[in-house]
Structures are given as C-alpha cells and as structure tokens.
N, C-alpha and C. Protein backbone atom coordinates (compact mmCIF):
# COMPACT_ATOMS: atom_id res chain seq x y z
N UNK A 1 226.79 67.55 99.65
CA UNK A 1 225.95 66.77 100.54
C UNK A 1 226.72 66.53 101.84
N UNK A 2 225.94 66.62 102.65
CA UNK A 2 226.45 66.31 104.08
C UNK A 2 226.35 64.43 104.41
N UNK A 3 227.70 64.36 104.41
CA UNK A 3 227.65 62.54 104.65
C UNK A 3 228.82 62.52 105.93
N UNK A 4 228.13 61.36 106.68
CA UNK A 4 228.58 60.56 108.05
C UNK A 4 229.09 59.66 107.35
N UNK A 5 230.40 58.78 108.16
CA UNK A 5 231.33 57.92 107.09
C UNK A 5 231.45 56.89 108.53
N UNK A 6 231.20 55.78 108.87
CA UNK A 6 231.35 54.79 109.73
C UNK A 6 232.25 53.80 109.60
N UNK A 7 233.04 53.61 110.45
CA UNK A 7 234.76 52.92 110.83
C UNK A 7 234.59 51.92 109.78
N UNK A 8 233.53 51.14 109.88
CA UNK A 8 233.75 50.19 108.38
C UNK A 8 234.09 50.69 107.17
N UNK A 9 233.26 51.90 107.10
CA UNK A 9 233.51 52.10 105.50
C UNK A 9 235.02 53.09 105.47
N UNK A 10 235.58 53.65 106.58
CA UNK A 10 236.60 54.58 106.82
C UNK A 10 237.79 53.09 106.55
N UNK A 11 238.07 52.16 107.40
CA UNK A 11 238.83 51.10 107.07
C UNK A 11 238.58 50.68 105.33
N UNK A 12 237.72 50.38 104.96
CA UNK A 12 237.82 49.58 103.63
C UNK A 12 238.03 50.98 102.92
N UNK A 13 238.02 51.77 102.54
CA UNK A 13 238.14 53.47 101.68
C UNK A 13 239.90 53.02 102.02
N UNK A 14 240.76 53.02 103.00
CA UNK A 14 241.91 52.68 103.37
C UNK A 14 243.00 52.00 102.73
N UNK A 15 242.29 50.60 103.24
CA UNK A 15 242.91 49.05 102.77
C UNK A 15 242.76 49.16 101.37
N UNK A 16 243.57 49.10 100.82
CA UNK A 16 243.57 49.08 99.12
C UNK A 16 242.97 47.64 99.04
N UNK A 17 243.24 46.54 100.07
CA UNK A 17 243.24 44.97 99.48
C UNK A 17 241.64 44.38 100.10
N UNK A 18 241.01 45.66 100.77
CA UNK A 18 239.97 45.79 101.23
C UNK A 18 238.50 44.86 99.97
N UNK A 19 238.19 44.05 100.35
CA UNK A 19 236.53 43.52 99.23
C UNK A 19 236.07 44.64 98.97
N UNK A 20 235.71 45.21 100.44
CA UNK A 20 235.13 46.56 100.19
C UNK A 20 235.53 48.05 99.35
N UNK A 21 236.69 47.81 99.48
CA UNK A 21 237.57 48.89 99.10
C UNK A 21 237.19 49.88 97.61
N UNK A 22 236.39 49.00 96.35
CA UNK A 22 235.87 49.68 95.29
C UNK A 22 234.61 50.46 95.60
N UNK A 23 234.11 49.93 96.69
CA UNK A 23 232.81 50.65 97.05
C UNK A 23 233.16 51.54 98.37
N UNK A 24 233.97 51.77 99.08
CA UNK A 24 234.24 52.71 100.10
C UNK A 24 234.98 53.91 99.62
N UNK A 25 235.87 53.36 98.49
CA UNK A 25 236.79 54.54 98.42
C UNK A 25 235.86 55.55 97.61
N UNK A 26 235.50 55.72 96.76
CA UNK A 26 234.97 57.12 96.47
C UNK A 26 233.94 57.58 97.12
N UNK A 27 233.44 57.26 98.24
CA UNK A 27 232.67 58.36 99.54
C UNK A 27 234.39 59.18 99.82
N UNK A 28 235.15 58.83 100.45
CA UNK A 28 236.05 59.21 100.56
C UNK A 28 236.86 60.49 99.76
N UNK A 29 236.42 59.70 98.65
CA UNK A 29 237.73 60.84 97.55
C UNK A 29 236.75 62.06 97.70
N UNK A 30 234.87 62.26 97.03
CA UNK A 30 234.27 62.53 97.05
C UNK A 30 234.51 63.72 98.11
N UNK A 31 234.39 63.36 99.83
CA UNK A 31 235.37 64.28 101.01
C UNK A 31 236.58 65.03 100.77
N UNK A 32 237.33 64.38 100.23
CA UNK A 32 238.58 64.39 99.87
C UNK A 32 238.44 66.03 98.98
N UNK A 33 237.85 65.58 98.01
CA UNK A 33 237.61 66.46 96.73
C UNK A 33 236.68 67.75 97.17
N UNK A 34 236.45 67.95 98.65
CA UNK A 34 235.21 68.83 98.65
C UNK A 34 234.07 69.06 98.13
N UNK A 35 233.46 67.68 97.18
CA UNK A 35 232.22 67.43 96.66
C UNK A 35 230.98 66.79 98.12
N UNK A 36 231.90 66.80 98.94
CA UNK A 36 230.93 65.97 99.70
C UNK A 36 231.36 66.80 101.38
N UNK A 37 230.21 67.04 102.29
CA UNK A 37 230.98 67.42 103.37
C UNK A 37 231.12 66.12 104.30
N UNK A 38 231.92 65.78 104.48
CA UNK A 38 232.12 64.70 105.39
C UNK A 38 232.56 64.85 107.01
N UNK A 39 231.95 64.18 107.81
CA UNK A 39 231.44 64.00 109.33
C UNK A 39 232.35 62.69 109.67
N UNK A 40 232.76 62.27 110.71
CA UNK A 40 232.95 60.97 111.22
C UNK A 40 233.01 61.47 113.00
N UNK A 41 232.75 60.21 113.72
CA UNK A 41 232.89 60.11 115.09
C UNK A 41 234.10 60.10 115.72
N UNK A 42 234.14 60.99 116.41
CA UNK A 42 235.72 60.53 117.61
C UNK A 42 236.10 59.28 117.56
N UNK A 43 234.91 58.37 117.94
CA UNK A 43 235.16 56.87 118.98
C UNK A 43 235.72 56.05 117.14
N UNK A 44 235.18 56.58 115.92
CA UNK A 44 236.09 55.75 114.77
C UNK A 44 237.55 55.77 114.94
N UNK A 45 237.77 57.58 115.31
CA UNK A 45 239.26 57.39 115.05
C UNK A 45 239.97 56.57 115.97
N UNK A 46 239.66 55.95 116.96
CA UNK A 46 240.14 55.22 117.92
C UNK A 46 239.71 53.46 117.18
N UNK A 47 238.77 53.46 116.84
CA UNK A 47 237.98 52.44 116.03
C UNK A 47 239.39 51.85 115.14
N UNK A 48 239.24 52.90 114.02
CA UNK A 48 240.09 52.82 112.88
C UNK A 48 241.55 52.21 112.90
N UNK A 49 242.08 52.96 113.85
CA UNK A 49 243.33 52.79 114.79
C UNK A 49 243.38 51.40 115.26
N UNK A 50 242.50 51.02 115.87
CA UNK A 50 242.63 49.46 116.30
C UNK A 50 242.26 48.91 115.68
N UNK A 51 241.75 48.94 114.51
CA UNK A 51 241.80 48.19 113.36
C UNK A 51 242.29 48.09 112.34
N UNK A 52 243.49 48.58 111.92
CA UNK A 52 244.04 49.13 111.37
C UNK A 52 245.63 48.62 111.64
N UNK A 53 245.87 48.53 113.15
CA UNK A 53 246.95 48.33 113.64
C UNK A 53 247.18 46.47 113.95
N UNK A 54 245.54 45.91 113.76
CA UNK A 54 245.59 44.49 114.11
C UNK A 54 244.94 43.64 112.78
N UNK A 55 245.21 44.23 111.57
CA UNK A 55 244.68 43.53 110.86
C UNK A 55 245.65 42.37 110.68
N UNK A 56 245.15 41.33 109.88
CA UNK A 56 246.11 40.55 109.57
C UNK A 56 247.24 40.85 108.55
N UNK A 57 248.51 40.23 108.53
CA UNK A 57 249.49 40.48 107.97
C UNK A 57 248.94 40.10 106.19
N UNK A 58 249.41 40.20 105.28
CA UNK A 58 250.14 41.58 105.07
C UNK A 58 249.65 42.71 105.08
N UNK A 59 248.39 43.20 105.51
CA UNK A 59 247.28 44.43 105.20
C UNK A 59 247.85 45.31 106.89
N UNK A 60 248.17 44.59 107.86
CA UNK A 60 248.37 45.29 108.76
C UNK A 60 249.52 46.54 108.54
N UNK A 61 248.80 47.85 109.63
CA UNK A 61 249.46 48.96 109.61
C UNK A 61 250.65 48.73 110.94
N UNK A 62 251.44 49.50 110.66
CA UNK A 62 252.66 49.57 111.83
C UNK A 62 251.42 50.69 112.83
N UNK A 63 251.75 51.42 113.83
CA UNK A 63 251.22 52.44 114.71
C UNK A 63 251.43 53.31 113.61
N UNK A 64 252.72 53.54 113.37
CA UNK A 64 253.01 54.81 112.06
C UNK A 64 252.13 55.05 111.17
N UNK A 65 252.14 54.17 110.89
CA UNK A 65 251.47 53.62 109.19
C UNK A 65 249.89 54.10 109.63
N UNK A 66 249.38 53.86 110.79
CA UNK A 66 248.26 54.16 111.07
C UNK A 66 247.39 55.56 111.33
N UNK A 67 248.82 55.97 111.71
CA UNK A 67 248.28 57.46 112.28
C UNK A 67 248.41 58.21 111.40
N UNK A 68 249.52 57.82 110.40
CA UNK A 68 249.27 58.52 108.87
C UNK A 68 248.57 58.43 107.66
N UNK A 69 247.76 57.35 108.21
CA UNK A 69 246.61 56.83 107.03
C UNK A 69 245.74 58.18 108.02
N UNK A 70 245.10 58.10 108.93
CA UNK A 70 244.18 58.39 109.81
C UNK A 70 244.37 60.13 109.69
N UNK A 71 245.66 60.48 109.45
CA UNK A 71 246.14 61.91 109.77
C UNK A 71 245.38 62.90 108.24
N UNK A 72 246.27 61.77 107.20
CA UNK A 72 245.65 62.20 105.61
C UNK A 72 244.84 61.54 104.95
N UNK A 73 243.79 60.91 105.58
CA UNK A 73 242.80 60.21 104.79
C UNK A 73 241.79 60.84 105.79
N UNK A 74 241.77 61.06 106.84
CA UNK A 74 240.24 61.29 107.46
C UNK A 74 240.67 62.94 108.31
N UNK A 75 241.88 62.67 109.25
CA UNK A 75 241.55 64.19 109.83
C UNK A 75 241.81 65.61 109.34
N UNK A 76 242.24 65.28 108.06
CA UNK A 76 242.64 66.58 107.08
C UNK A 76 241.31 66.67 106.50
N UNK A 77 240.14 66.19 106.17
CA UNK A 77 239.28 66.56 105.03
C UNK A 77 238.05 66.39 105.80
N UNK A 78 237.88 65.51 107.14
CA UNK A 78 236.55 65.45 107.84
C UNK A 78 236.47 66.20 109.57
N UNK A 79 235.49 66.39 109.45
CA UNK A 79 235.03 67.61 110.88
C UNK A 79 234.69 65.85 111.56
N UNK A 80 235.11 65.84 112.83
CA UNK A 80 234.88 65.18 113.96
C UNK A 80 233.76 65.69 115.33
N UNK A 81 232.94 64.46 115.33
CA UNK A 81 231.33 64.70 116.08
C UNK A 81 231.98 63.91 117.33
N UNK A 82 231.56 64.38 118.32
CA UNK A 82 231.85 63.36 119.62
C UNK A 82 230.70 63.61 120.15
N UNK A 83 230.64 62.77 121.34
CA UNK A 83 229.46 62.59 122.11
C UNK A 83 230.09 63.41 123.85
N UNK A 84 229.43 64.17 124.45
CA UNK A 84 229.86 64.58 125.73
C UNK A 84 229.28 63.36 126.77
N UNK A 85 229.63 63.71 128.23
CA UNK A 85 229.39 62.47 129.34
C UNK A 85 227.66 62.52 129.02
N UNK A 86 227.41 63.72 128.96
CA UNK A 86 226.13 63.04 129.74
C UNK A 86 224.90 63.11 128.21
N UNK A 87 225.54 62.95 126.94
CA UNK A 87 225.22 61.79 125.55
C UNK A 87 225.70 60.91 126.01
N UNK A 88 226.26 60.17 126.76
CA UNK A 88 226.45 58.71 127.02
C UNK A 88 225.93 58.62 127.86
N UNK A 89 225.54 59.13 129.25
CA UNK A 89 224.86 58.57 129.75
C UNK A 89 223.17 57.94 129.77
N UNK A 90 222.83 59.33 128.62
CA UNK A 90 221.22 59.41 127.82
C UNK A 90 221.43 58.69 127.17
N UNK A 91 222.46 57.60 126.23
CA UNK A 91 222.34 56.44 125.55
C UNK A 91 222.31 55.83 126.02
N UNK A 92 222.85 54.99 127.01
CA UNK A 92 223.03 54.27 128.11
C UNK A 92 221.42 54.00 128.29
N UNK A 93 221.11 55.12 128.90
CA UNK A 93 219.38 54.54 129.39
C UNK A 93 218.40 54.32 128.13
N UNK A 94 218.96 55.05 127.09
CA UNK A 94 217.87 54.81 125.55
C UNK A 94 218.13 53.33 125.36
N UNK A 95 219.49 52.88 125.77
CA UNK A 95 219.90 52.16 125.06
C UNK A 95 219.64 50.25 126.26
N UNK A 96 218.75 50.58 127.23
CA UNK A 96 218.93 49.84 128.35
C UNK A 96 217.17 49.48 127.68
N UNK A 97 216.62 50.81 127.96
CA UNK A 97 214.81 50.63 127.39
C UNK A 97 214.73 49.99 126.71
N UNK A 98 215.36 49.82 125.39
CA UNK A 98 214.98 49.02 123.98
C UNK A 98 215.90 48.05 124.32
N UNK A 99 216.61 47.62 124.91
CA UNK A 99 217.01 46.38 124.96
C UNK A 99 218.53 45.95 124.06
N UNK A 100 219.13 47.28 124.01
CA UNK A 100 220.70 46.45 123.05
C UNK A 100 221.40 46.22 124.04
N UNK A 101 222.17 44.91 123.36
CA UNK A 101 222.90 44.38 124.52
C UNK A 101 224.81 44.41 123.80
N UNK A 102 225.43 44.22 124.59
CA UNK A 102 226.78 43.78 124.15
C UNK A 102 227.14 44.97 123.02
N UNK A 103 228.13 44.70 122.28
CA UNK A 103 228.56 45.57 121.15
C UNK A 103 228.11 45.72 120.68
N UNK A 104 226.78 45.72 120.58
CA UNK A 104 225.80 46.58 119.70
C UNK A 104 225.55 48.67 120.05
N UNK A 105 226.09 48.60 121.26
CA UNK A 105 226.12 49.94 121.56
C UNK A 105 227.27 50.55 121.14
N UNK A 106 228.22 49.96 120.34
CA UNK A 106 229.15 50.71 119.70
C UNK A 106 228.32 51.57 118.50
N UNK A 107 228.00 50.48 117.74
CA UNK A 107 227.09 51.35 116.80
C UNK A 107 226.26 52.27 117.34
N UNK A 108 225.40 52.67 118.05
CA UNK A 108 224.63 53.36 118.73
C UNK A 108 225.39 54.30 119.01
N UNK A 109 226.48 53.94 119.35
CA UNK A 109 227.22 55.85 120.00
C UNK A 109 227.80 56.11 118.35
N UNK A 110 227.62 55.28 117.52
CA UNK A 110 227.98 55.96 116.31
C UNK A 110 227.19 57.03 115.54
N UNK A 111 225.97 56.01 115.96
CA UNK A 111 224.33 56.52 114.91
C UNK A 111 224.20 57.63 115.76
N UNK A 112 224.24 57.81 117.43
CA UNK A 112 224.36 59.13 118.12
C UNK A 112 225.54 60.36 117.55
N UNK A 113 226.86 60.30 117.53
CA UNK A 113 227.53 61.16 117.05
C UNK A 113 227.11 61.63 115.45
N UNK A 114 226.44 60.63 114.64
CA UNK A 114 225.87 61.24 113.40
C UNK A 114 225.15 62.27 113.33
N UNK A 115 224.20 62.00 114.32
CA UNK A 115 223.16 62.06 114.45
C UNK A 115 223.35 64.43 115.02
N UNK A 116 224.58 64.14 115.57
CA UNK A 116 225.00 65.41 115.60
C UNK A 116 225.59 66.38 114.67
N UNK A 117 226.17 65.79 113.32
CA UNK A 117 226.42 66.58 112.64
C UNK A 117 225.39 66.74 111.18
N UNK A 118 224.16 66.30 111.60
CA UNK A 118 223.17 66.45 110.90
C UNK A 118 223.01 66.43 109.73
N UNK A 119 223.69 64.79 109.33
CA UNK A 119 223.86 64.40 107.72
C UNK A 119 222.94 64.32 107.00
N UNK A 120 222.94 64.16 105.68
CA UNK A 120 221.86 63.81 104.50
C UNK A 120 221.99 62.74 104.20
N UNK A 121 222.92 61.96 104.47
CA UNK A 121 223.29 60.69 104.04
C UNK A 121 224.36 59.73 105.72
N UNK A 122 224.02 58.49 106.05
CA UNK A 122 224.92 57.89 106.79
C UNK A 122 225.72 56.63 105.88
N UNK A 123 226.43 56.72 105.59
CA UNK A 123 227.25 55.26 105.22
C UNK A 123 227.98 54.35 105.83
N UNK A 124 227.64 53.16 105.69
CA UNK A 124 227.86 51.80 106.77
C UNK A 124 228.34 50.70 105.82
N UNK A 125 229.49 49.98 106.13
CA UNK A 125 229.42 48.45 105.48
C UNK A 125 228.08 47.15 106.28
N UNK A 126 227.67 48.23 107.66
CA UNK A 126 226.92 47.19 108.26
C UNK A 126 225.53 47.62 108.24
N UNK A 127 225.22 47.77 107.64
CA UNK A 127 223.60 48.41 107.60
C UNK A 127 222.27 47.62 108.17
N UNK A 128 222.51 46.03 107.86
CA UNK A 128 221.49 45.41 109.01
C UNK A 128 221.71 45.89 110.37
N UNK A 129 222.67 45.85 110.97
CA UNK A 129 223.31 46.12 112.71
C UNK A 129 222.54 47.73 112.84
N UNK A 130 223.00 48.87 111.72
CA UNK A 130 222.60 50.01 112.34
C UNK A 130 221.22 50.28 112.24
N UNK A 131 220.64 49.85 110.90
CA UNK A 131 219.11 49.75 111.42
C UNK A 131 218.64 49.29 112.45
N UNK A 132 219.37 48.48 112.63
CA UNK A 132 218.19 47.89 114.65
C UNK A 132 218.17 48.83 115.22
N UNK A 133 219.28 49.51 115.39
CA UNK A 133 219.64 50.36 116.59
C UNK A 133 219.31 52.01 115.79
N UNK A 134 218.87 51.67 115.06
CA UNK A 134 218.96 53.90 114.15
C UNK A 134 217.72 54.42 114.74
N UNK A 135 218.01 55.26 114.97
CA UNK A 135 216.73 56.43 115.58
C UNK A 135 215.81 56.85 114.32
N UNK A 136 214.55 56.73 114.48
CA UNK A 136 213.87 57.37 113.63
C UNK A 136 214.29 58.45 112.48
N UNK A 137 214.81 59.43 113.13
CA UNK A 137 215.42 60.37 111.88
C UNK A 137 216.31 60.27 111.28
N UNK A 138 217.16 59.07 111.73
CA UNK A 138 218.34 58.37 110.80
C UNK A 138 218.20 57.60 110.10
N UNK A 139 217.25 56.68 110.31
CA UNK A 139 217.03 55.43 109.70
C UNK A 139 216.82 55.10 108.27
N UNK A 140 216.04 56.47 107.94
CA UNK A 140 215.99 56.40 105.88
C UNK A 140 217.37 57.31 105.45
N UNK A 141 217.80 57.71 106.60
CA UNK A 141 219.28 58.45 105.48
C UNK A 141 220.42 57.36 105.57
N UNK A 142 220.35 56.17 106.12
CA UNK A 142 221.61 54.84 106.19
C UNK A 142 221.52 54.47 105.02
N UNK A 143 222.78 54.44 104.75
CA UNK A 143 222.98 53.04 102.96
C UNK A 143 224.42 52.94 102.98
N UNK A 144 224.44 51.70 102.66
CA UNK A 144 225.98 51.01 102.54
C UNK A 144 226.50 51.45 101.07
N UNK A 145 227.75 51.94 101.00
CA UNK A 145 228.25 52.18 99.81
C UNK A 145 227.94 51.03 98.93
C-alpha cells in the first residue's frame, strides 16, 4: 500500500517515550519492512528536526541524535514529495479563498505534498486539523494510526 506518514506520526514512530509511540511505530516498521510504500514531505524533514531537537529533556535529541534518527528511520526507507515555488504559490491563493489562517497552512502544504505521491492511505496524529484543510480526494484516505 502506498502510505503518506505526517511529522506527527514520523516524531511519535521515533520517541520510544512517545503516548503515541504504540500506535505510530508500526506504520513505520511496516515502511521499514517494505510491506508498505511509504511517502513523507520535505517540509517534515525540517519539521521532524525541529522537533526533535527541542523536545523536552529527557526525550530531547542532540542535532546528532537527530539527523540519525531522521537519516535511518525515514530517509533510508521513504521517497520524499516536495512542493515547487509555484505549488506554493497555488496554495497560497487556494489557501487565502477558503479562508486558513495562521499555522494551519503548514498542514496544507502537507496534505499538498501527499497529495503528490498519490497515496492510498494518509496518516496523521492530527486528523481533526487535516480534515478542515484536506482536498476532496484526500479527505476519505486520512486516519490517525
């Protein structure tokens, strides 16, 4: 199956000490294992990274610690979707029409980069947030691990 993996669920799959962590990690292994083809966005790995690097102590990563979670947990086993300038600028105005405001367009350039590697499945720890913002043809493939 073709699955999109979103910075929430990429962080808690991570954090061993993660709540989330029993329900993120096997999307992951699943990738991992080549049972699953797995997708994630550019703007996570930057995501991940700063979250990753500022969690609170004791769960926080050094920079090291980060780029080697990030190196063998996501960029060895998942293909990376980015968005070019002018997908941001066509979100920008999709995203001005309907009215999202503030950090809600993070998600949006997420549900956009999904939206490019043409999953069967999206996985989110935030699934109220990306439904507001999911495009029609995304919207029944979202579910939170």
């Amino acid at each position: 199956m073709r699955v999109f993996l979103d910075t929430s669920v990429l962080v808690a799959a991570v954090v061993l000490k993660h709540e989330s962590h029993p329900r993120a990690f096997p999307l992951l292994e699943r990738v991992q294992n080549g049972k699953d083809e797995g997708f994630v966005a550019a703007h996570s790995l930057a995501e991940m990274y700063a979250i990753l690097t500022k969690l609170p102590p004791p769960y926080r990563h050094a920079p090291e610690q980060a780029l080697l979670s990030i190196e063998e947990n996501v960029l060895k086993h998942f293909k990376v979707t980015s968005l070019a300038g002018n997908d941001y600028a066509s979100l920008i105005r999709e995203a001005a029409v309907v009215g999202i405001q503030g950090g809600t367009i993070y998600n949006a350039v997420l549900l956009k980069s999904a939206e490019k590697s043409n999953p069967e499945r999206v996985f989110t720890l935030n699934l109220k947030h990306f439904l507001a913002v999911a495009p029609r043809n995304l919207g029944p493939k979202l579910s939170a691990p």
